[in-house]
Protein backbone atom coordinates (compact mmCIF):
# COMPACT_ATOMS: atom_id res chain seq x y z
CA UNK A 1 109.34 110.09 101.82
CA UNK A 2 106.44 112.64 100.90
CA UNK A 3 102.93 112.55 103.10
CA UNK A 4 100.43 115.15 103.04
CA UNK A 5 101.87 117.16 105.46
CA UNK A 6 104.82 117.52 103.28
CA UNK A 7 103.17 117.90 99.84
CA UNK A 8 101.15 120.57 98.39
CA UNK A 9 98.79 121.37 95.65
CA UNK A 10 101.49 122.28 92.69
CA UNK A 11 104.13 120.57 93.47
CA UNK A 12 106.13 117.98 91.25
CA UNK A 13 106.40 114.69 92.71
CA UNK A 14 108.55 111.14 91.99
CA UNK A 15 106.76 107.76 92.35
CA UNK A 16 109.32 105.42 94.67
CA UNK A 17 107.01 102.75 95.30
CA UNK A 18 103.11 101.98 94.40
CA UNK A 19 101.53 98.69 94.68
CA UNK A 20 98.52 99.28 92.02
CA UNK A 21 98.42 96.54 89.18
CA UNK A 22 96.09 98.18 87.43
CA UNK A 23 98.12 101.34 86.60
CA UNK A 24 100.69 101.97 84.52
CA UNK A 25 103.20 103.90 86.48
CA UNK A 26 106.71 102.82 87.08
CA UNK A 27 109.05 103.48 89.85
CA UNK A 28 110.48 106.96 88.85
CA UNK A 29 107.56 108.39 87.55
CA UNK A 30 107.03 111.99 87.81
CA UNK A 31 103.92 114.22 87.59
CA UNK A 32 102.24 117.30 89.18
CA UNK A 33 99.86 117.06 92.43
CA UNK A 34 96.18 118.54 91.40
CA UNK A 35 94.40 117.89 94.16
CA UNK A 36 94.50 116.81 98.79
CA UNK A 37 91.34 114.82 100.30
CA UNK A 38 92.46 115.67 103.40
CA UNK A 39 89.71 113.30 104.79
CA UNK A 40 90.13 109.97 102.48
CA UNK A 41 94.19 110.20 102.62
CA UNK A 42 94.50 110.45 98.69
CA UNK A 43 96.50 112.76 96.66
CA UNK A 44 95.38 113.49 93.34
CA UNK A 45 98.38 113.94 90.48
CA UNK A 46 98.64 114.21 86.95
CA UNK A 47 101.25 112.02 85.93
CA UNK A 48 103.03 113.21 82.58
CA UNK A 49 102.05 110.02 80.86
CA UNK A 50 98.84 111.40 81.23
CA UNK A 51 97.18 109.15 83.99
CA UNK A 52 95.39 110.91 86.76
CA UNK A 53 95.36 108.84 89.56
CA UNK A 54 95.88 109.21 93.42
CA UNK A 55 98.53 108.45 96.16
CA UNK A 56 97.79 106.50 99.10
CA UNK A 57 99.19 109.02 101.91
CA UNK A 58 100.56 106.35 104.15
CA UNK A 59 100.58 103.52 101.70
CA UNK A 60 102.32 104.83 97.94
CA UNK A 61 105.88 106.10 98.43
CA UNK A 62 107.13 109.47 96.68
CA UNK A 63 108.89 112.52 96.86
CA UNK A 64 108.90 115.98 95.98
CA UNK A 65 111.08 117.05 92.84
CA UNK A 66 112.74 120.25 93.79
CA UNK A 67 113.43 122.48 90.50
């Protein structure tokens, strides 16, 4: 499972689990991380179906895609 500590700025993650009903990500999801706020817990990504919208560190559930 990714956190912050395991994720950095460029890296190309996989949505496993988000609990946002306003968003139109699915389970499987991929996109690139833009952005850390190390102090509010959210990381930023643009998601290839062109939403930009944050992880929940703690809360969303991802991983990193490894090329």
């Amino acid at each position: 499972m990714g956190t912050k500590k395991t994720v950095k700025v460029g890296d190309r993650v996989k949505l496993t689990e988000m609990n946002d009903t306003w968003s139109k990500l699915e389970k499987g999801s991929e996109g690139t991380v833009s952005k850390i706020e190390e102090d509010q817990d959210l990381i930023w990504v643009k998601w290839d179906n062109g939403e930009k919208l944050a992880l929940l560190d703690g809360i969303d559930k991802f991983k990193v895609v490894k090329d």
